[in-house]
Protein backbone atom coordinates (compact mmCIF):
# COMPACT_ATOMS: atom_id res chain seq x y z
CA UNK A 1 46.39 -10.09 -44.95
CA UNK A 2 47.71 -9.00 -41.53
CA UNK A 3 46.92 -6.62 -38.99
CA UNK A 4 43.71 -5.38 -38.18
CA UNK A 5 44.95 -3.13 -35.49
CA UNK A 6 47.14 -0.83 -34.16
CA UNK A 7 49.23 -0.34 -30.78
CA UNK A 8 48.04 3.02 -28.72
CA UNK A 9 51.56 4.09 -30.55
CA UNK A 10 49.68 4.48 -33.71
CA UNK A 11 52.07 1.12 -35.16
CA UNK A 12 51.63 -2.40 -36.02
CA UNK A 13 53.70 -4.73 -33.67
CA UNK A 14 56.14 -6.22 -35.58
CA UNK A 15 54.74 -9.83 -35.51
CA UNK A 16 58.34 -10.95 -33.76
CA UNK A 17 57.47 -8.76 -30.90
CA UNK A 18 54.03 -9.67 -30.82
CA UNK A 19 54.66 -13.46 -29.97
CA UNK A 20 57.82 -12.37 -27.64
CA UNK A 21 55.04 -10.56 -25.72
CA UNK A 22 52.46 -13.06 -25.56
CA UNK A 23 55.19 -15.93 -24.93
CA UNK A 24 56.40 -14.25 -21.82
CA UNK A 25 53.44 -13.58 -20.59
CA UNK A 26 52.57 -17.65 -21.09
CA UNK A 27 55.75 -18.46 -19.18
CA UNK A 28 55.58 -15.97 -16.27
CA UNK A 29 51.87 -18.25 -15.65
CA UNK A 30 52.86 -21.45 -15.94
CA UNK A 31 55.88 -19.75 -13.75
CA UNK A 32 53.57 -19.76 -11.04
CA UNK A 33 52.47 -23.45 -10.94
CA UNK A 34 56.23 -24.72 -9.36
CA UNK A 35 56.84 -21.11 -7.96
CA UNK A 36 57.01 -22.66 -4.45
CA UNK A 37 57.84 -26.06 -4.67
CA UNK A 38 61.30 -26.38 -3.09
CA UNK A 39 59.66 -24.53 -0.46
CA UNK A 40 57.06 -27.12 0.46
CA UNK A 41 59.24 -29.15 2.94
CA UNK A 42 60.07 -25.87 4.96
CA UNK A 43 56.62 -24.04 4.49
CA UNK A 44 55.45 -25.49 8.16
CA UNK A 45 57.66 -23.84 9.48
CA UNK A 46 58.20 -20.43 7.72
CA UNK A 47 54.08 -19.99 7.86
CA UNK A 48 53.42 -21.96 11.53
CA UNK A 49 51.33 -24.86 10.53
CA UNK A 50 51.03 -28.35 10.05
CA UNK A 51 52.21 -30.13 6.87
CA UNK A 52 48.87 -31.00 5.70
CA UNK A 53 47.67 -27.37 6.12
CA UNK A 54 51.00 -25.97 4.61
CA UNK A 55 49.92 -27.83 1.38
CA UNK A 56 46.81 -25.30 0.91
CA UNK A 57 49.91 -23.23 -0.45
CA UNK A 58 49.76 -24.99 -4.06
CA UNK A 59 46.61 -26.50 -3.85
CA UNK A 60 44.91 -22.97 -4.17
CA UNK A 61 46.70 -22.11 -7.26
CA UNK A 62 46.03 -25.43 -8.66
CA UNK A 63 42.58 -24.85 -8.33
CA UNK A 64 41.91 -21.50 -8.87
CA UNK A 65 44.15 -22.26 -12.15
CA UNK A 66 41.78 -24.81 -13.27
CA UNK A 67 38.45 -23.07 -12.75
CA UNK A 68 39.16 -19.66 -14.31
CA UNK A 69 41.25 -21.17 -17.56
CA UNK A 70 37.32 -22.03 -19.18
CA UNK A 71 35.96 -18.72 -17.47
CA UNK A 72 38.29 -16.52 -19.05
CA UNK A 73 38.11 -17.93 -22.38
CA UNK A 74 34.58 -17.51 -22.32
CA UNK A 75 34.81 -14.04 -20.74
CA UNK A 76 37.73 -12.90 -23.56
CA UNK A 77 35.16 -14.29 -26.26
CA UNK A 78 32.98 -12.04 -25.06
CA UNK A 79 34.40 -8.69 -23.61
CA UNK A 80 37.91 -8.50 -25.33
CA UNK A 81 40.75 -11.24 -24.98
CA UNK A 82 43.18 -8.03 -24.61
CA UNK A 83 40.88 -6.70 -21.60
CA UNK A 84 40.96 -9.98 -20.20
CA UNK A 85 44.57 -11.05 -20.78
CA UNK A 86 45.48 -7.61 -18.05
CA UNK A 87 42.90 -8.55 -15.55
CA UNK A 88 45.12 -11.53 -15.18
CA UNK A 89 47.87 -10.42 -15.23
CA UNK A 90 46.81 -7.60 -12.61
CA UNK A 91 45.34 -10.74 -10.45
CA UNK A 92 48.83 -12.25 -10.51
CA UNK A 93 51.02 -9.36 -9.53
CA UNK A 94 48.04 -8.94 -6.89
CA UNK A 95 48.34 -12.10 -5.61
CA UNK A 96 52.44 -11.86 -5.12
CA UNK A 97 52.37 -8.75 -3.10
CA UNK A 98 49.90 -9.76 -0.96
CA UNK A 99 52.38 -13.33 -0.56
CA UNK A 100 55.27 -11.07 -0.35
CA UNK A 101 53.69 -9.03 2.33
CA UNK A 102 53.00 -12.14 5.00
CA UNK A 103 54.09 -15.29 6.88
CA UNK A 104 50.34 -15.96 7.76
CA UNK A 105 48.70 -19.28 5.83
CA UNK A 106 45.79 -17.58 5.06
CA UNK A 107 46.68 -15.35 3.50
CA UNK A 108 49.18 -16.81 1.72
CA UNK A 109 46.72 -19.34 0.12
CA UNK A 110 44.62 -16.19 -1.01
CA UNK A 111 47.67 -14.74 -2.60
CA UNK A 112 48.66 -17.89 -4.00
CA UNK A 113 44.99 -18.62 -5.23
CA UNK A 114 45.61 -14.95 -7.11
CA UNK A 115 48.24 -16.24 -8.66
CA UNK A 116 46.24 -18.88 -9.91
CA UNK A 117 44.34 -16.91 -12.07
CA UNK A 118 46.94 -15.70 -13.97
CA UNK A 119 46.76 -19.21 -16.02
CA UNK A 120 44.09 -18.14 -18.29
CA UNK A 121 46.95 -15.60 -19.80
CA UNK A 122 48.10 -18.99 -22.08
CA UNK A 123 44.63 -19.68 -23.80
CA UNK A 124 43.51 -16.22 -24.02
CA UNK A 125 47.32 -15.45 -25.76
CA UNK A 126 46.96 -18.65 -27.85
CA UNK A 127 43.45 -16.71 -29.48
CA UNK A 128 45.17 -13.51 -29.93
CA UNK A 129 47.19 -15.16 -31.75
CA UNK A 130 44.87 -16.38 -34.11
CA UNK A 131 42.99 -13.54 -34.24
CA UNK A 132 45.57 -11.07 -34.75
CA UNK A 133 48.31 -13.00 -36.93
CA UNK A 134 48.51 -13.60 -40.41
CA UNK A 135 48.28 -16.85 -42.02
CA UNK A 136 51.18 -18.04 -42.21
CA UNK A 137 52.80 -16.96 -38.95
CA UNK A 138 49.79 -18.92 -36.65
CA UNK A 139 50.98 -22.21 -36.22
CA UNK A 140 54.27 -21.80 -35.49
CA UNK A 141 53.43 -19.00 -33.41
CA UNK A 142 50.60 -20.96 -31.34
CA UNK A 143 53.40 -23.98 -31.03
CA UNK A 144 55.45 -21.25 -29.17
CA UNK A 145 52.54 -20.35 -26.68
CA UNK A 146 51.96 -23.65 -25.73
CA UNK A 147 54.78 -24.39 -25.13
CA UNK A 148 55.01 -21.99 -22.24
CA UNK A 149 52.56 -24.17 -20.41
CA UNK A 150 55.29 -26.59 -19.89
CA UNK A 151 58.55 -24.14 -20.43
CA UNK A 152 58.19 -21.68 -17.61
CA UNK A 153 57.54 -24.81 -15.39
CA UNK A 154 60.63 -26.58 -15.84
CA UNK A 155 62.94 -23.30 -15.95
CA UNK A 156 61.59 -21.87 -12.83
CA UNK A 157 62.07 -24.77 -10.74
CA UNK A 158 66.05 -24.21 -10.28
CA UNK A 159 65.52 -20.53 -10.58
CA UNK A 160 63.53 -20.83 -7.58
CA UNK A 161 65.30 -23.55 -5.78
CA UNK A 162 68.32 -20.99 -6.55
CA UNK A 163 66.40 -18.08 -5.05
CA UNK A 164 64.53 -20.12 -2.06
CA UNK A 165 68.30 -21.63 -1.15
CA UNK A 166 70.48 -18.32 -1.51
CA UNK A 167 68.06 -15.40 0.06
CA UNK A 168 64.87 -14.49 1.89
CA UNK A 169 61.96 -16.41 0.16
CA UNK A 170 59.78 -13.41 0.14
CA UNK A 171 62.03 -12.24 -2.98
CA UNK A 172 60.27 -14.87 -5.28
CA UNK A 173 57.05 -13.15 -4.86
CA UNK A 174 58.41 -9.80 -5.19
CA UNK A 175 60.10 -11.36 -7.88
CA UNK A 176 56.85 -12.36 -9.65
CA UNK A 177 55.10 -9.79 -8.73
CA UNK A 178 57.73 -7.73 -10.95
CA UNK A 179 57.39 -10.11 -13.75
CA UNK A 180 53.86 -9.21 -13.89
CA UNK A 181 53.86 -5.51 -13.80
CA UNK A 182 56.40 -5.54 -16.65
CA UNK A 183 53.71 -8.43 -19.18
CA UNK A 184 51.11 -5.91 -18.16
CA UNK A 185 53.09 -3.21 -19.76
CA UNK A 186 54.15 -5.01 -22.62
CA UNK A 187 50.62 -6.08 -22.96
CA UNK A 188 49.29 -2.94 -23.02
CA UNK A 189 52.08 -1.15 -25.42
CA UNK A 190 52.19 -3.49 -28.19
CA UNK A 191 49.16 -6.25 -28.33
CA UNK A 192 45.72 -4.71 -30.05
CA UNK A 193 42.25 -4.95 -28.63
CA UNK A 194 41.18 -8.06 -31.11
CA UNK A 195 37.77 -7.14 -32.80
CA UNK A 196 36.55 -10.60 -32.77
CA UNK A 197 34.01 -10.12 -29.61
CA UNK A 198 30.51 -12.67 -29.44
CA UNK A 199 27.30 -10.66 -28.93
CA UNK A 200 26.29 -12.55 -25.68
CA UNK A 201 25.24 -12.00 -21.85
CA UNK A 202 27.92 -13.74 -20.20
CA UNK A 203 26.37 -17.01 -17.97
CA UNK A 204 26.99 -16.07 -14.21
CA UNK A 205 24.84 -19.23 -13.42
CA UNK A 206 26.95 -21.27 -15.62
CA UNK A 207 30.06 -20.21 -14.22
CA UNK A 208 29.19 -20.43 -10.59
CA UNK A 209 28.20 -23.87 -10.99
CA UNK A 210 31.41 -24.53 -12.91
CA UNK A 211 33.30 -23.71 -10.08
CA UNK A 212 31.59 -25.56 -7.69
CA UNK A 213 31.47 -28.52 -9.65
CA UNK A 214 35.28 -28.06 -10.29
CA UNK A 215 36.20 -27.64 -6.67
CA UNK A 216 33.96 -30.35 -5.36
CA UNK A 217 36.11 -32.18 -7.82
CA UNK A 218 39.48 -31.47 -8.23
CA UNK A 219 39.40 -31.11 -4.04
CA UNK A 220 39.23 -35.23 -3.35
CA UNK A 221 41.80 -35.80 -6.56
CA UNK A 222 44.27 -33.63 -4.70
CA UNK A 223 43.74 -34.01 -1.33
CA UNK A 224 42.76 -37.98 -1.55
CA UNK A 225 45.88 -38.91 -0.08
CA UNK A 226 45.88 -37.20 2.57
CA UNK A 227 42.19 -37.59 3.88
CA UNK A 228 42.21 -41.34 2.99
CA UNK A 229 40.55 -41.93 -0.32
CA UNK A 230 37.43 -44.21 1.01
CA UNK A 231 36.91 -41.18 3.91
CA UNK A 232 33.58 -39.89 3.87
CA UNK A 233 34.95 -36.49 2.87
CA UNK A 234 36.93 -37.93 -0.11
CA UNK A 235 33.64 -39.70 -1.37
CA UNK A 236 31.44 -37.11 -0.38
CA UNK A 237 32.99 -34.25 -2.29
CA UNK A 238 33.38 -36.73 -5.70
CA UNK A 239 29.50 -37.16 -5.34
CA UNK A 240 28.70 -34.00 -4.82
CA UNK A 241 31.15 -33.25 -7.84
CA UNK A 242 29.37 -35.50 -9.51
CA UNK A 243 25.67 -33.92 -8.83
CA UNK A 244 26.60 -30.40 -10.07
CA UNK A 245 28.25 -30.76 -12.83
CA UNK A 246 25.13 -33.26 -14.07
CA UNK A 247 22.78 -30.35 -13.58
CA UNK A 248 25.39 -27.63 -14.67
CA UNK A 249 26.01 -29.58 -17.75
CA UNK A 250 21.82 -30.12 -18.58
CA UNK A 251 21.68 -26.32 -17.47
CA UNK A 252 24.54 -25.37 -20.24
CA UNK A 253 22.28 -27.60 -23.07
CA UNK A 254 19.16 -25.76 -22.41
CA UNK A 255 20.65 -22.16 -22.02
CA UNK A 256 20.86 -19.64 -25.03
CA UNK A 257 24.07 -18.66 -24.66
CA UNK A 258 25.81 -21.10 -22.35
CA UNK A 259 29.19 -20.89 -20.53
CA UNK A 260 30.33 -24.03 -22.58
CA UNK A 261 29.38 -25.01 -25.81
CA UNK A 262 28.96 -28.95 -24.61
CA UNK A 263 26.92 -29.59 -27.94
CA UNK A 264 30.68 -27.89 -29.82
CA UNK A 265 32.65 -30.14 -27.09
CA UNK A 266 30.94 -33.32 -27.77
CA UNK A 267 31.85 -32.74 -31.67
CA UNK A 268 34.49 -35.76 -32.06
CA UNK A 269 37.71 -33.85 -32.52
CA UNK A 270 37.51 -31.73 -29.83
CA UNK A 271 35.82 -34.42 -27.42
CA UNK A 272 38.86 -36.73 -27.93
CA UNK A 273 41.40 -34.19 -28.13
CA UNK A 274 40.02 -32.97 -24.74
CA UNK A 275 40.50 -36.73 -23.34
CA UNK A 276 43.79 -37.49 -25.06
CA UNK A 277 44.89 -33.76 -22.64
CA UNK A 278 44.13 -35.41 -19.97
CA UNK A 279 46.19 -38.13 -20.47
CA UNK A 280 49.01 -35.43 -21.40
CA UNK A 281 48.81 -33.29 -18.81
CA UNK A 282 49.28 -36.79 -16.66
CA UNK A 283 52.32 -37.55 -17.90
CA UNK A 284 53.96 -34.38 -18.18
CA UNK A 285 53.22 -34.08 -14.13
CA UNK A 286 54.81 -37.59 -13.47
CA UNK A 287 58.01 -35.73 -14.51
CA UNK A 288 57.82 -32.60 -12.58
CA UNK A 289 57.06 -35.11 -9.60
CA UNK A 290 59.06 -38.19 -9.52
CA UNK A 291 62.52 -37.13 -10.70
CA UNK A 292 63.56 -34.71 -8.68
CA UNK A 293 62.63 -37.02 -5.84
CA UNK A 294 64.96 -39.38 -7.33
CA UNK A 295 67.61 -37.05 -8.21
CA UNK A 296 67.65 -35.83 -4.30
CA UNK A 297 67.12 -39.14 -2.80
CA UNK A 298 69.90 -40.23 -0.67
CA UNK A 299 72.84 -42.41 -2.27
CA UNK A 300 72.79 -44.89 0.82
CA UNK A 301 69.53 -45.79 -1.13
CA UNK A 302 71.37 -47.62 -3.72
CA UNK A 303 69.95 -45.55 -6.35
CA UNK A 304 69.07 -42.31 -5.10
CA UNK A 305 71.57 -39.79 -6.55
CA UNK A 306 72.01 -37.43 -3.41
CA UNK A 307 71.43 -34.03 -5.57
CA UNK A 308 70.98 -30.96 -3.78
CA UNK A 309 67.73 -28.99 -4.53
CA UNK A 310 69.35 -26.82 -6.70
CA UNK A 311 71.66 -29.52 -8.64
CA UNK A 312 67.77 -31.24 -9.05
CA UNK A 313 66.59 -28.54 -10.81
CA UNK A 314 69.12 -27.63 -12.71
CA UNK A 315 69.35 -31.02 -13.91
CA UNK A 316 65.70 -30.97 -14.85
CA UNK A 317 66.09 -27.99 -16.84
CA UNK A 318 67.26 -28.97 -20.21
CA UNK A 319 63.88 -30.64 -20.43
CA UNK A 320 61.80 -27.21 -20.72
CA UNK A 321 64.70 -25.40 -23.23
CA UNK A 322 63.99 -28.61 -25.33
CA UNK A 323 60.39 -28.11 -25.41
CA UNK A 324 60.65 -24.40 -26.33
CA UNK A 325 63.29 -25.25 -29.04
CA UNK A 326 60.85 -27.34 -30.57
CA UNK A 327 58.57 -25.36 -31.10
CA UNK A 328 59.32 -24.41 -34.81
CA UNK A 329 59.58 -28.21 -35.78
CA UNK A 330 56.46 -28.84 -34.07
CA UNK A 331 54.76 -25.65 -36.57
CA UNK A 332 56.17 -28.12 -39.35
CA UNK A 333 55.27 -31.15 -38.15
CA UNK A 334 51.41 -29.78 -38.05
CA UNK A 335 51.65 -27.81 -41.41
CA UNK A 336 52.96 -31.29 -43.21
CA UNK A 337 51.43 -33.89 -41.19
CA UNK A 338 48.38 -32.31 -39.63
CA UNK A 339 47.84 -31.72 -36.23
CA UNK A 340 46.36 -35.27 -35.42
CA UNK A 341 49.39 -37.01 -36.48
CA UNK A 342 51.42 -34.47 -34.58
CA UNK A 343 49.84 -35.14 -31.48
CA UNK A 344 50.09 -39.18 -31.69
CA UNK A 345 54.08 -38.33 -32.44
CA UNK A 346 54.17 -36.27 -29.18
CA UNK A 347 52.62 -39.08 -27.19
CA UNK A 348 54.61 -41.49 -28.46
CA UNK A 349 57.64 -39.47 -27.67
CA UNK A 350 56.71 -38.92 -24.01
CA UNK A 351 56.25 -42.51 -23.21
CA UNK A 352 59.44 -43.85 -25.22
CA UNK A 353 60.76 -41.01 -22.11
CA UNK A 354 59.92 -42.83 -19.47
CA UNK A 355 60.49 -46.08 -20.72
CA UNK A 356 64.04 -45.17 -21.05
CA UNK A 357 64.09 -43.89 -17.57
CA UNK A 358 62.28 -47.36 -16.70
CA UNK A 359 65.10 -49.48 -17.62
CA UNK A 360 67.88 -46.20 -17.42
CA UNK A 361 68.10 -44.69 -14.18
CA UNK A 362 71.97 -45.28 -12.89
CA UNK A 363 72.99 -42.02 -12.96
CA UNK A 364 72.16 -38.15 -13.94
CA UNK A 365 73.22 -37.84 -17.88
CA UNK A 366 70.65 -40.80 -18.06
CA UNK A 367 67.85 -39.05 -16.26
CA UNK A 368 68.56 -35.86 -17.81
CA UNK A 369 67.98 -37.72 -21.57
CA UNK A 370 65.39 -39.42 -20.43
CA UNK A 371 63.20 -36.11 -19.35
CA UNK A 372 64.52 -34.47 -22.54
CA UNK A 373 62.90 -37.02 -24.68
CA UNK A 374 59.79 -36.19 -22.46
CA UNK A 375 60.35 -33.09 -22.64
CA UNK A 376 60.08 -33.19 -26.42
CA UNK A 377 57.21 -35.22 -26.74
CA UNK A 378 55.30 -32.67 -24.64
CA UNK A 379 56.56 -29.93 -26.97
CA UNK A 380 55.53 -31.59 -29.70
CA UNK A 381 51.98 -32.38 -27.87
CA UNK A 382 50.80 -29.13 -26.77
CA UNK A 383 51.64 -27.70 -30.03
CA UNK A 384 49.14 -30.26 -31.50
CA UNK A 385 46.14 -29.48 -28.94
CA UNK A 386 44.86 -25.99 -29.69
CA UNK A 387 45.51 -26.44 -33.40
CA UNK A 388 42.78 -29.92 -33.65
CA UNK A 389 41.05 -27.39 -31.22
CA UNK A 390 40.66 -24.27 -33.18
CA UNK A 391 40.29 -26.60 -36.16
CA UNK A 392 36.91 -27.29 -34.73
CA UNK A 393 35.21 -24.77 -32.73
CA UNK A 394 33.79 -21.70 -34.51
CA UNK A 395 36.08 -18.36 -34.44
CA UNK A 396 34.34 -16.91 -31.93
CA UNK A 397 34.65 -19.22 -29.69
CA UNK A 398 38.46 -20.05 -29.77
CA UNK A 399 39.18 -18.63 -26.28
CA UNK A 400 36.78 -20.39 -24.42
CA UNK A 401 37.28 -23.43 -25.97
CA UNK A 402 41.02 -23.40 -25.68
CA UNK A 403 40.46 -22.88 -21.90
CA UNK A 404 38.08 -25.56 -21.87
CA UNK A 405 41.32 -27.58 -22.95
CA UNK A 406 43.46 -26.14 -21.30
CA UNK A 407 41.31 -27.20 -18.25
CA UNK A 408 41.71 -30.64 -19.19
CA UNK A 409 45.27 -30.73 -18.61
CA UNK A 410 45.02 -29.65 -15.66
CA UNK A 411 42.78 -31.81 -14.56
CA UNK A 412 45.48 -34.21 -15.66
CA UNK A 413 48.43 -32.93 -13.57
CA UNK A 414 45.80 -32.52 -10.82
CA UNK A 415 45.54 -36.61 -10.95
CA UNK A 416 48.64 -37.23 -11.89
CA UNK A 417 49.73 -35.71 -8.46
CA UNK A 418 47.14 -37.88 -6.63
CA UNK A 419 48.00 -40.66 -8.49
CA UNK A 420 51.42 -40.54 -8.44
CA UNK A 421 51.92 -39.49 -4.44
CA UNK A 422 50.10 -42.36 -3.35
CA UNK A 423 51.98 -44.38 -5.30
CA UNK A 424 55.87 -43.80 -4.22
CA UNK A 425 54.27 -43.33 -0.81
CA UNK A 426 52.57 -46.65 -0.54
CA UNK A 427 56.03 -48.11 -2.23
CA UNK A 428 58.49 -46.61 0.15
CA UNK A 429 61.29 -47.77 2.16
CA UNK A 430 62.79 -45.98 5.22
CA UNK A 431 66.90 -45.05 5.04
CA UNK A 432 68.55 -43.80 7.72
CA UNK A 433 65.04 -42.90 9.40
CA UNK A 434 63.57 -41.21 6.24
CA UNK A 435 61.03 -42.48 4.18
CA UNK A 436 61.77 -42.54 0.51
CA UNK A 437 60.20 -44.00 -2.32
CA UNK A 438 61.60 -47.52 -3.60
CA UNK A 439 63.15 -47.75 -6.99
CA UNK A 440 60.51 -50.41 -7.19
CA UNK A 441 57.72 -47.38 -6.58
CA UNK A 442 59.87 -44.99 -9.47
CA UNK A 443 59.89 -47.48 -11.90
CA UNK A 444 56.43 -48.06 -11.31
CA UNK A 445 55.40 -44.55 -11.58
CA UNK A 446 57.46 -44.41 -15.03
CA UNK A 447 55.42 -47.49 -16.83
CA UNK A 448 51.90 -45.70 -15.38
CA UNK A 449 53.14 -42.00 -17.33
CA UNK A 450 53.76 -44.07 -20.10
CA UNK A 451 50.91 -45.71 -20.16
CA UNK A 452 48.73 -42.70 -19.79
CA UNK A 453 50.87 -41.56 -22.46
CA UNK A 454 50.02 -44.62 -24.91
CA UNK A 455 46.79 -43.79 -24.02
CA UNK A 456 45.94 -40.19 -25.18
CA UNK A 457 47.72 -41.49 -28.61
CA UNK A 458 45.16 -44.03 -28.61
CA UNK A 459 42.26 -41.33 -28.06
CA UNK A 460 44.09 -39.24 -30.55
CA UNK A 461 43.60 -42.07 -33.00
CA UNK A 462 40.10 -41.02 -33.02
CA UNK A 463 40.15 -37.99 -34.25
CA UNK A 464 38.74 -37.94 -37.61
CA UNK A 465 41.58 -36.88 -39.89
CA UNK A 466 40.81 -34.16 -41.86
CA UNK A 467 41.36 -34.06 -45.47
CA UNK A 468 42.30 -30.06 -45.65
CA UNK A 469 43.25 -28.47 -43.03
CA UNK A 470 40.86 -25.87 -41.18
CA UNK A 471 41.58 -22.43 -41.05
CA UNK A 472 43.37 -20.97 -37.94
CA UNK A 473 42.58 -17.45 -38.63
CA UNK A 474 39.43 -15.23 -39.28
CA UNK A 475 38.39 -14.92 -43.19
CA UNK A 476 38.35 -10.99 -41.88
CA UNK A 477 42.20 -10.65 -42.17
């Protein structure tokens, strides 16, 4: 039992350090995702362009995310999750000096697309981890990776508000940038090389029509409001969407060694686990989206709050220490429970969240509770996901299939921001010459998160429970 390998010191990582390591290299990704989002309003004018073009600024990390999370995994399965785990790293801190270094749109949406790619640092750390950990230290330490997705989110929203309100916004990429260069390091000092590695041409085909498909399809979920959602662009991209990933996925059942297992993916557990992500990722993004609209709308509203930026985020960030802190008690939910069981808990959690902020929304403490309790319930969640995962996939595999997952929550958030947008924009009043959204449209955005929430416990529900738990870790340790 215990480590295979060695750091270039010549020493085993204490396995402490080694989670630390891979932790902080989960949060400075999902660190990325709300980078610049008290920047939005002001981006038109700090890059000279339109609103609708400014928004290129996160949709190109939200893509890019998305489409390399699966590629990544399947790349680390094949060439070294170590290896793979710097490139990413090296395309984020790539990505924030080429944003630090303009005021142009273009390319600011290629450095931000960069960034992007850093997101397939969480599931290649989450199969480190079971690769290179003993026993009994995987589960808890996987609950502490995940949680990063949703962690480095929710703290770096008033660090950056703090940043973007107090100095020249340029610093936040040099800022990340830094960040990077020092996980790269780390990365390199104290996490071995894993020897699990699969045999296997990598499926160039597979992956270029992957991405295609994805863009063609994540492109109309985001932009939909914005280019009307019966527009011949918005319906043309969803069919083309549609087409590739039809003959990608026939393409990935007749090839040797495909890009994605889909025979593996349609195996029950990790089908419905996949679906009940969705349905996750959904309502974690409802949070990061509707309440600190609420918390900043004005009090002439009648139930706007009239928060700074700053006093929004702040607010908000209880939510992510709460999800970190659970990350232990999620370990021990999973090790006594099972991680089916776990994950139905989590959902439940998130939508008893928003149905307290349904009926609860008078004042701050009662927002703050009420994203705490999400924030728990996500906690609890992602913990659950790669475990049923990894539970089902063979060990070589466990990278690619935990981006395949990983993929499906974004493709959650990705709706959820579609969804949710049109939503408290088609529900909004105007105060004082401002358009807001209603408390009518909040409240109504609150029941659908819980609902999607309900609804990936329901998918959960068929899981097929297993009677011993699977093994998280190679029989090689």
């Amino acid at each position: 039992m215990g480590w295979r390998m060695v750091n270039p010191a010549g020493r085993a990582p204490s396995p402490r350090l080694f989670v630390v390591v891979l932790a902080t290299c989960g949060l400075v990704a999902s660190f990325m995702q709300t980078l610049v989002v008290p920047l939005i309003p002001a981006f038109p004018r700090l890059l000279d362009t339109t609103p609708a073009d400014a928004s290129w600024v996160v949709t190109a990390t939200l893509i890019a995310g998305a489409v390399v999370m699966p590629v990544s995994g399947r790349l680390g399965d094949l060439y070294g999750k170590r290896r793979l785990l710097l490139i990413s790293l090296g395309f984020l801190v790539a990505g924030s000096v080429v944003s630090a270094l303009t005021s142009s749109l273009a390319l600011m949406v290629v450095g931000r697309g960069l960034q992007g790619c850093a997101m397939g640092a969480i599931p290649l750390g989450i199969s480190i981890m079971r690769d290179e950990l003993a026993p009994e230290r995987v589960g808890a330490a996987i609950s502490v990776m995940s949680s990063t997705l949703g962690v480095g989110g929710a703290i770096g929203l008033p660090v950056s508000a703090l940043v973007a309100q107090n100095a020249d916004w340029h610093v936040l990429f040099w800022a990340s940038a830094g960040l990077g260069l020092v996980c790269g390091l780390l990365i390199l000092f104290v996490i071995p090389e894993s020897p699990l590695k699969t045999p296997a041409p990598f499926d160039y085909l597979g992956a270029l029509g992957l991405t295609a498909g994805l863009v063609c399809l994540l492109l109309p979920i985001v932009k939909g409001s914005e280019w009307g959602w019966g527009s011949v662009r918005t319906l043309g991209f969803a069919g083309v969407a549609v087409a590739i990933l039809l003959v990608w996925g026939l393409y990935q059942l007749r090839r040797r060694d495909p890009l994605v297992d889909l025979r593996v993916s349609a195996r029950r557990p990790v089908l419905f686990t996949n679906l009940a992500s969705i349905m996750i990722g959904f309502a974690l993004y409802s949070l990061a989206l509707s309440f600190p609209q609420l918390l900043q709308a004005p009090a002439s509203t009648g139930y706007g709050l009239g928060l700074t930026m700053v006093q929004a985020g702040l607010c908000l960030a209880p939510n992510g220490v709460v999800m970190f802190m659970l990350s232990p008690v999620s370990a021990r939910l999973i090790e006594r429970y099972g991680p089916r069981t776990t994950l139905m808990t989590g959902a439940a959690t998130i939508a008893a969240g928003y149905l307290f902020a349904t009926v609860l929304m008078d004042n701050a403490f009662e927002l703050i509770v009420a994203s705490i309790i999400i924030g728990g319930g996500v906690g609890i969640a992602y913990a659950a996901m790669p475990a049923l995962i990894m539970g089902s996939v063979p060990v070589t595999e466990t990278a690619s299939a935990n981006g395949l997952n990983s993929l499906m929550r974004s493709v959650g958030t990705s709706t959820s921001s579609a969804v949710m947008a049109t939503m408290l924009a088609s529900l909004a009043i105007t105060v004082g010459g401002v358009s807001v959204p209603s408390a009518t449209g909040f409240r109504l955005s609150f029941v659908v998160a819980a609902g999607a929430a309900l609804l990936g416990l329901v998918l959960t529900a068929f899981v097929p429970k297993q009677r011993q738990p699977e093994p998280l870790v190679a029989s090689a340790h």
